[in-house]
N, C-alpha and C. Protein backbone atom coordinates (compact mmCIF):
# COMPACT_ATOMS: atom_id res chain seq x y z
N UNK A 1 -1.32 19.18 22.64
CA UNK A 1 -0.88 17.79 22.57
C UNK A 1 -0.83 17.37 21.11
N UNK A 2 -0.06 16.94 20.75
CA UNK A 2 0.34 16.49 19.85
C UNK A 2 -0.05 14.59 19.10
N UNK A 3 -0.53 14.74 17.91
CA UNK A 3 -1.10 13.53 17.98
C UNK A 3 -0.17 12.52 17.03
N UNK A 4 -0.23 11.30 17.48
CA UNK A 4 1.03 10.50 17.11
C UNK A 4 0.65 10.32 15.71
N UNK A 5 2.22 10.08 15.03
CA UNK A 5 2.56 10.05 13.25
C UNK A 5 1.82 8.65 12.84
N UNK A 6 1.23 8.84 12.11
CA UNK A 6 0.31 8.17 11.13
C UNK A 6 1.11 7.11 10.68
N UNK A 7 1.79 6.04 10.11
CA UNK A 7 2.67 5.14 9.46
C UNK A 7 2.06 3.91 8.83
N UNK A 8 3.00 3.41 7.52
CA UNK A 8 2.52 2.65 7.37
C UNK A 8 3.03 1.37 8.40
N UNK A 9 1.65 0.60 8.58
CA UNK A 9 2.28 -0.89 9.12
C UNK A 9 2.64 -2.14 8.19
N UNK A 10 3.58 -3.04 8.90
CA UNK A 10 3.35 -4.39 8.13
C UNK A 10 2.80 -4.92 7.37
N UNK A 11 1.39 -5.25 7.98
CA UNK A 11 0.30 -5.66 7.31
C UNK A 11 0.21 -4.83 5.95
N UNK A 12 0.21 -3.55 5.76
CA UNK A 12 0.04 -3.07 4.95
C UNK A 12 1.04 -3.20 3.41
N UNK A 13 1.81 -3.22 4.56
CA UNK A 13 3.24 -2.91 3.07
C UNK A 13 3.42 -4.33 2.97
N UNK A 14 3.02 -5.89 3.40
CA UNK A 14 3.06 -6.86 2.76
C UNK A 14 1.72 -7.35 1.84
N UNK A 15 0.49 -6.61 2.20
CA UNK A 15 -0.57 -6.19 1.02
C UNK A 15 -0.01 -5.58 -0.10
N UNK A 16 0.14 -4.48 0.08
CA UNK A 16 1.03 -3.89 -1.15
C UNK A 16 1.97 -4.56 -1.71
N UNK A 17 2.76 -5.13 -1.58
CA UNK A 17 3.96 -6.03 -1.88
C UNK A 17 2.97 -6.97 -2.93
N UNK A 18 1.91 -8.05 -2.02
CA UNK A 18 1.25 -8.52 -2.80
C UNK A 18 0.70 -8.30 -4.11
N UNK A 19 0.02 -6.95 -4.04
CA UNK A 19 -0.98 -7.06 -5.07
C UNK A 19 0.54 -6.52 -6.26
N UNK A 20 1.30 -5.85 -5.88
CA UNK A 20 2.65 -5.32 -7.01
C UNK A 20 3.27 -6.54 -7.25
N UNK A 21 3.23 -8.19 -7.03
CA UNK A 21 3.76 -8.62 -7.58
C UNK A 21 2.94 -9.67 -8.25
N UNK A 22 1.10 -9.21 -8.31
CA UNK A 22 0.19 -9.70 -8.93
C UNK A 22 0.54 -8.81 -10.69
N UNK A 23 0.81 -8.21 -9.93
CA UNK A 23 0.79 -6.72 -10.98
C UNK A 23 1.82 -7.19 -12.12
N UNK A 24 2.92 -7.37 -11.43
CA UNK A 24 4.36 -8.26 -12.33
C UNK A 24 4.02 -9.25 -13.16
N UNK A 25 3.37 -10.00 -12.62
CA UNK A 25 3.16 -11.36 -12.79
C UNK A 25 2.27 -11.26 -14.33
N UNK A 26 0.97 -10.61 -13.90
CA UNK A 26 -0.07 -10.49 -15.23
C UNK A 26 0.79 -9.69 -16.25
N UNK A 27 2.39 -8.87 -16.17
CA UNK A 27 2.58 -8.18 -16.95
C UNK A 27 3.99 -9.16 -17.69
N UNK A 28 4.30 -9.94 -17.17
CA UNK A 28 5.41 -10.94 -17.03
C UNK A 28 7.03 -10.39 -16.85
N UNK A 29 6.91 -9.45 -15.63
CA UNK A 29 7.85 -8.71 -15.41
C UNK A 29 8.89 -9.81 -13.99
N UNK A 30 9.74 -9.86 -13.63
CA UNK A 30 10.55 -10.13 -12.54
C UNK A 30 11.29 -8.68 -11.92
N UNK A 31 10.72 -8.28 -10.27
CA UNK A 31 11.31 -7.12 -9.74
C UNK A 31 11.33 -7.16 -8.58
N UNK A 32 12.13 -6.35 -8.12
CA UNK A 32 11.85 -6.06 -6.54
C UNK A 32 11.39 -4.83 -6.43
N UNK A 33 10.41 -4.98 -5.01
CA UNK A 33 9.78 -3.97 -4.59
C UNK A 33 10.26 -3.82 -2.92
N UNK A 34 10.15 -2.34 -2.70
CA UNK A 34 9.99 -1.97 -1.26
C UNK A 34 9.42 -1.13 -0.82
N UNK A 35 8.83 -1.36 0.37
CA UNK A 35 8.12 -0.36 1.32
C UNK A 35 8.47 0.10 2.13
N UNK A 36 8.80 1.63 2.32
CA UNK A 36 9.60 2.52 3.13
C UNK A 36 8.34 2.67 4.33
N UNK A 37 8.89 3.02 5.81
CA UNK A 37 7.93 3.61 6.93
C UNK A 37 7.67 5.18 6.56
N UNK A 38 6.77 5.58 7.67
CA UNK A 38 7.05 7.67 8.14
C UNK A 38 8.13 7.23 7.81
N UNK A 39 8.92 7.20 8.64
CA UNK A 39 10.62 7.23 8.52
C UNK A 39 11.55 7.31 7.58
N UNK A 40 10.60 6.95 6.37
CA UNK A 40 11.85 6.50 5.27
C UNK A 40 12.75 5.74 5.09
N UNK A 41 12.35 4.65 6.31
CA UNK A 41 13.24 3.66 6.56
C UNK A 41 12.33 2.18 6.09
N UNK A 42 12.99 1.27 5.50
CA UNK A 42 12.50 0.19 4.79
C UNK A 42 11.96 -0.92 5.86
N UNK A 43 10.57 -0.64 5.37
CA UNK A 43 9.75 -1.78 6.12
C UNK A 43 9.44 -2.93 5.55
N UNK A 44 9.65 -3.65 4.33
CA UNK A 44 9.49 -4.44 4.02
C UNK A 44 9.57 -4.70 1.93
N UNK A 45 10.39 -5.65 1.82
CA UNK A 45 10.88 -6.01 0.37
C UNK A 45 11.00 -7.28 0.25
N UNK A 46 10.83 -7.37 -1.16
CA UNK A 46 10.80 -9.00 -1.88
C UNK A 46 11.54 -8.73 -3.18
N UNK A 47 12.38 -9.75 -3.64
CA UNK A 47 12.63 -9.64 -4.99
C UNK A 47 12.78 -11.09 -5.41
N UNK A 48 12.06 -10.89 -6.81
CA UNK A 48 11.11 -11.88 -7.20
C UNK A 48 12.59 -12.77 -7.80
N UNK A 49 12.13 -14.06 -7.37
CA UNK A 49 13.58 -14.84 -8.08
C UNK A 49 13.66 -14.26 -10.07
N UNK A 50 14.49 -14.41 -10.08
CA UNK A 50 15.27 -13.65 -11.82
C UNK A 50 15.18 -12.10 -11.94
N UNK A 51 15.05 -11.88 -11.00
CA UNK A 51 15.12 -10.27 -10.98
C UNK A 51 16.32 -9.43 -10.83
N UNK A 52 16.75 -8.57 -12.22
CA UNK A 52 17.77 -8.57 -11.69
C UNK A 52 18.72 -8.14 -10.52
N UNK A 53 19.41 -8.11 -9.88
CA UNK A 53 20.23 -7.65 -8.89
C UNK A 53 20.45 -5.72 -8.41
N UNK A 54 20.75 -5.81 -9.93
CA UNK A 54 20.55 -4.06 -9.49
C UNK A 54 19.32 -3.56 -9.48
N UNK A 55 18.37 -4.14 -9.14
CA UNK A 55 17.16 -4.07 -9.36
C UNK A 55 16.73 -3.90 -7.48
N UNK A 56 17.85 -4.20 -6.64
CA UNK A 56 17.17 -4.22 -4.98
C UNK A 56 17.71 -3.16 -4.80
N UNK A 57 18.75 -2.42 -5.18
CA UNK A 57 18.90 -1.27 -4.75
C UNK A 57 18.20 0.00 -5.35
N UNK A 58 18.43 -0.62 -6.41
CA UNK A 58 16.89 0.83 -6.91
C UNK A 58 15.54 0.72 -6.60
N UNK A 59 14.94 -0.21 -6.29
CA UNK A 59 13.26 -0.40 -5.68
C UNK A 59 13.78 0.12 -4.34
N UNK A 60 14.43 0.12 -3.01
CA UNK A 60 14.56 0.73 -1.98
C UNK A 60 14.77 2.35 -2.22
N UNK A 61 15.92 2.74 -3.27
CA UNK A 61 16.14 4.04 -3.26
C UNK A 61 14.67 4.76 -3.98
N UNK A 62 14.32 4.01 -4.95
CA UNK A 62 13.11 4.65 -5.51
C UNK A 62 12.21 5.25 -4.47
N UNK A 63 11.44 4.02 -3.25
CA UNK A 63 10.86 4.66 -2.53
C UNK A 63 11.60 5.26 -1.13
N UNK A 64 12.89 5.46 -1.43
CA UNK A 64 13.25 6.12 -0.41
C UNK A 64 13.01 7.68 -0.55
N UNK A 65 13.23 8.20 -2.26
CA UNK A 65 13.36 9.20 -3.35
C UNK A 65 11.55 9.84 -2.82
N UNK A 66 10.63 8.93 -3.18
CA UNK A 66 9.64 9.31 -3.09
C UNK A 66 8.83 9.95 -1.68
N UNK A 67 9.89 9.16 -1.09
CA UNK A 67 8.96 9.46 0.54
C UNK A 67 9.54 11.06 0.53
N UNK A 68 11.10 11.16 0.75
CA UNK A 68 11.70 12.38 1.44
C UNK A 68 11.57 13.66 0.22
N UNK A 69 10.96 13.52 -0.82
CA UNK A 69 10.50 14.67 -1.61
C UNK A 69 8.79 14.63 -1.80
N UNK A 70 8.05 13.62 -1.13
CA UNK A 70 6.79 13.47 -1.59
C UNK A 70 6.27 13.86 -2.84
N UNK A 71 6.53 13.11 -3.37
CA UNK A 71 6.37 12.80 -5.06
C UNK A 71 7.14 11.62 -5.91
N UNK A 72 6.78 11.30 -7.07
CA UNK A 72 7.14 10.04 -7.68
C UNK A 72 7.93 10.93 -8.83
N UNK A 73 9.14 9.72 -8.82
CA UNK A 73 10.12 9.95 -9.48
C UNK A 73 10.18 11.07 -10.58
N UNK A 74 8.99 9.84 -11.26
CA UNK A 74 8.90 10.50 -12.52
C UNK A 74 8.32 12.02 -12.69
N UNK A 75 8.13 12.51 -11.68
CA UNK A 75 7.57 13.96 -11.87
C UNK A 75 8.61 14.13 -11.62
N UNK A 76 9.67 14.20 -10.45
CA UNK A 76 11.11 14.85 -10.66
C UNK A 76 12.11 14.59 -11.58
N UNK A 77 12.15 13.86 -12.86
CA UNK A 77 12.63 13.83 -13.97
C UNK A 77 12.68 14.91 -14.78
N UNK A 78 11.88 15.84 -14.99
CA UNK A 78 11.58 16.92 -15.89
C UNK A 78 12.38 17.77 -15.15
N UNK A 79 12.24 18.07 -14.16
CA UNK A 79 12.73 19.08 -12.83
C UNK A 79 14.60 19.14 -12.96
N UNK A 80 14.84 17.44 -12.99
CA UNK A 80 16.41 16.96 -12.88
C UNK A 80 17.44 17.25 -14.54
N UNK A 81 16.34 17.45 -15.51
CA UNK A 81 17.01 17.62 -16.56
C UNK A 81 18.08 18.98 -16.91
N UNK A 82 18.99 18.51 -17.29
CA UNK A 82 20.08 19.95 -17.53
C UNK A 82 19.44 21.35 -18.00
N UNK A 83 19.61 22.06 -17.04
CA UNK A 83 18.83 23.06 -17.05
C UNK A 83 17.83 23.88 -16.07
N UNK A 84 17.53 22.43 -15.73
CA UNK A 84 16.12 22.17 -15.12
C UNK A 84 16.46 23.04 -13.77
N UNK A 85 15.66 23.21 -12.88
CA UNK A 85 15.53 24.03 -11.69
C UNK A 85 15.98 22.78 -10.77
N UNK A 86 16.14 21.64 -10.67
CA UNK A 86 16.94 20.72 -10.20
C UNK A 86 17.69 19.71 -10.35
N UNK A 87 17.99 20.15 -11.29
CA UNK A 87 19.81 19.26 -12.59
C UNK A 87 20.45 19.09 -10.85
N UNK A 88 21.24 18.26 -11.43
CA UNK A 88 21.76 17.30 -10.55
C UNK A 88 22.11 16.88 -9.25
N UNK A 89 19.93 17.17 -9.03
CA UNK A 89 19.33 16.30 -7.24
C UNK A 89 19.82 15.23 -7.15
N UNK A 90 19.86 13.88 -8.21
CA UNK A 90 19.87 12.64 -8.25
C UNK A 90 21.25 12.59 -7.85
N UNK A 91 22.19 13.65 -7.50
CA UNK A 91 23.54 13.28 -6.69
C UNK A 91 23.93 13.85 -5.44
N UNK A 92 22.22 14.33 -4.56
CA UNK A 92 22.27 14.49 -3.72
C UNK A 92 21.84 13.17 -2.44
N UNK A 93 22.00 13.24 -1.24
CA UNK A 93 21.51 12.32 -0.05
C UNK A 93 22.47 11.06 -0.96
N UNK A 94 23.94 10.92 -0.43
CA UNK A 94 24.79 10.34 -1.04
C UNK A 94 24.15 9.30 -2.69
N UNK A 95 24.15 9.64 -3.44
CA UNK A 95 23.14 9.47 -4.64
C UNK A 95 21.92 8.10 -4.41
N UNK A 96 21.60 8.57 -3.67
CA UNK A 96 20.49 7.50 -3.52
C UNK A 96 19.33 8.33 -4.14
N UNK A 97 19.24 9.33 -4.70
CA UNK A 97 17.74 9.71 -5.24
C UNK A 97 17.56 9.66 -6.48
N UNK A 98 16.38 8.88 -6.79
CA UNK A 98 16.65 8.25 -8.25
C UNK A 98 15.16 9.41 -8.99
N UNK A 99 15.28 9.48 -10.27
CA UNK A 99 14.62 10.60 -11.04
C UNK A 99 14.15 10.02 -12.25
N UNK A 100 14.13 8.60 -12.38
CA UNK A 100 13.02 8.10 -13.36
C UNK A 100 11.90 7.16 -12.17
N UNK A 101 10.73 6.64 -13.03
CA UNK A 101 9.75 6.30 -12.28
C UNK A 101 9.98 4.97 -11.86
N UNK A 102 8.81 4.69 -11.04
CA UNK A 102 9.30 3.46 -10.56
C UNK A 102 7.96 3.15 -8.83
N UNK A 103 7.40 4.42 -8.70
CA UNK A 103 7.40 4.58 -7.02
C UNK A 103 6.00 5.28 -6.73
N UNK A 104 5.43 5.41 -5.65
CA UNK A 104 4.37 6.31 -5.61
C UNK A 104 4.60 6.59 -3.71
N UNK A 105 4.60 7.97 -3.26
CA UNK A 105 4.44 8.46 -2.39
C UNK A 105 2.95 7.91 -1.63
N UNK A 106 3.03 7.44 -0.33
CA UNK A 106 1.35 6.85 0.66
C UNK A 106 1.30 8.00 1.17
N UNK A 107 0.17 8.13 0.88
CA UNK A 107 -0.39 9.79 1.69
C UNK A 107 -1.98 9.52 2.67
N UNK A 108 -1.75 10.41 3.61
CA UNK A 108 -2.40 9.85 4.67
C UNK A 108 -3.02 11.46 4.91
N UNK A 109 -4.55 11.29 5.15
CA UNK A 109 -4.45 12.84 5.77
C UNK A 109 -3.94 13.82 5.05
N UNK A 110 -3.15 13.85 3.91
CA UNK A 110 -2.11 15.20 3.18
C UNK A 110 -0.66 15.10 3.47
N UNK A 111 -0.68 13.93 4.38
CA UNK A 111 0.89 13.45 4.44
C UNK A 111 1.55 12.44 4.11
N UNK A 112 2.67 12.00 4.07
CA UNK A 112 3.30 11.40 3.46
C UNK A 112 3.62 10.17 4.37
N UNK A 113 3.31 9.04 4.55
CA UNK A 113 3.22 8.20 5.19
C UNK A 113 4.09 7.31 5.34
N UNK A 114 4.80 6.95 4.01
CA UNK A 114 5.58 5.67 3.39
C UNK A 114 5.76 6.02 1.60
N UNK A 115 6.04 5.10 1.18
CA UNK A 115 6.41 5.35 -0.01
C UNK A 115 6.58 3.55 -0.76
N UNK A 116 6.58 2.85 -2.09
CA UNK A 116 6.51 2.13 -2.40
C UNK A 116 7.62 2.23 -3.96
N UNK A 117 8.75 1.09 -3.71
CA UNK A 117 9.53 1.18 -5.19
C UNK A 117 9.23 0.16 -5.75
N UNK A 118 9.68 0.42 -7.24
CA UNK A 118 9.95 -0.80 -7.98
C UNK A 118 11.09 -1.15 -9.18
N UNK A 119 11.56 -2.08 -9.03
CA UNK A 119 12.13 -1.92 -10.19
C UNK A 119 12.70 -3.29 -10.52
N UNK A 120 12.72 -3.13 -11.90
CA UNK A 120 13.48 -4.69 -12.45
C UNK A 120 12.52 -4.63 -13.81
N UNK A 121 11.46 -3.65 -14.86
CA UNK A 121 10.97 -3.64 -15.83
C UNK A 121 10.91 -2.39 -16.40
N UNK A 122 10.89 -1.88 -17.30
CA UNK A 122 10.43 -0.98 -18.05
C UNK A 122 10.32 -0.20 -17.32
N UNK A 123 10.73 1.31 -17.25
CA UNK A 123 9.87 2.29 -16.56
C UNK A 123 8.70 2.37 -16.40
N UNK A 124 7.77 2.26 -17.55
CA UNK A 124 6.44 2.38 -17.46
C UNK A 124 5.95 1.16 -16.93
N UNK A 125 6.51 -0.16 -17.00
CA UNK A 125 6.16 -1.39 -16.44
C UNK A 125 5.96 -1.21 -14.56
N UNK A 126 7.42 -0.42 -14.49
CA UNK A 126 7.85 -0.29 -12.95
C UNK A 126 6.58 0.57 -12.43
N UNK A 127 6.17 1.85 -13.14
CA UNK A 127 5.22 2.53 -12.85
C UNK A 127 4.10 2.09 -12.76
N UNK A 128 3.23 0.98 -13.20
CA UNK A 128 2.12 0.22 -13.67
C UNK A 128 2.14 -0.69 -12.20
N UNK A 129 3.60 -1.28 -11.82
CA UNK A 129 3.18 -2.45 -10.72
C UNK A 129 3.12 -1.44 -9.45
N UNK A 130 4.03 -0.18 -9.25
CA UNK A 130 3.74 0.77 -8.12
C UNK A 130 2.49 1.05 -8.15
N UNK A 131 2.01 1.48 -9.04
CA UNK A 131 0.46 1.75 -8.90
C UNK A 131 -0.52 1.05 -8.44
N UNK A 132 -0.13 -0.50 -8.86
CA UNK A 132 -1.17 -1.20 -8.06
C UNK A 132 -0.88 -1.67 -7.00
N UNK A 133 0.31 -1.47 -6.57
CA UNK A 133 0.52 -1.72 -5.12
C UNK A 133 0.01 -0.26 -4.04
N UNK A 134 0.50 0.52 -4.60
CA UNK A 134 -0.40 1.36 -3.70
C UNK A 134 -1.82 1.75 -4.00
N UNK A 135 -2.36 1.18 -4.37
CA UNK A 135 -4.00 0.70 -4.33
C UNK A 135 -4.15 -0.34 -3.47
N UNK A 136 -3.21 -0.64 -2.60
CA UNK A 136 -3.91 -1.41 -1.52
C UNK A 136 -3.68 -0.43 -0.35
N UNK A 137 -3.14 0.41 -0.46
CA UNK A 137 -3.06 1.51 0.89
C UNK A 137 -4.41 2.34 0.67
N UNK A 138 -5.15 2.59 -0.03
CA UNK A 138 -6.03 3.68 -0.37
C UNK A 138 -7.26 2.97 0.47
């Protein structure tokens, strides 16, 4: 028997949401964030008024990127560079997979649960508010 998939819930990914746009806020960033299910399908997003626009489709693809390779962007950046053992992933799964940071894979058990994007600051900014949003899944 088989035991049912682990996921993130609601509750969770609007915690997370929270504390990532505490995270913005103390850094004085404007972004959107999203929280992907198991599924890889988007359970829940906000984007912060002045944020920019292309900024909702990359916080969804970010953690869409992260869930279905389990790992954050930014480790597949090095990987995606010309040359690299995976030069040009980011134009695979009709180019929705993005290869700078932004995201952190929810791991559950050793699996991959959900996933969390961000974007609308700095890479390293984007990386800083993912992080503390998934410190509310842990």
């Amino acid at each position: 028997m088989s035991s049912p998939l682990a996921t993130i819930l609601l509750s969770d990914a609007q915690q997370m949401i929270d504390r990532s746009i505490a995270a913005a806020r103390a850094l004085n960033v404007v972004c959107s964030v999203a929280v992907v299910d198991s599924s890889g399908h988007l359970l829940s997003f906000v984007r912060q008024e002045g944020a920019m626009a292309g900024s909702v489709e990359l916080a969804i693809d970010k953690a869409f990127t992260a869930h279905i390779f389990n790992n954050r962007t930014d480790a597949l950046n090095a990987l995606a560079q010309p040359g690299a053992e995976l030069y040009g992933i980011q134009h695979s799964h009709g180019g929705r997979v993005v290869v700078f940071g932004g995201d952190i894979p929810i791991r559950f058990e050793g699996r991959t649960i959900g996933a969390i994007g961000v974007s609308g600051g700095t890479v390293a900014e984007d990386i800083a508010i993912a992080e503390a949003g998934s410190a509310a899944s842990s």
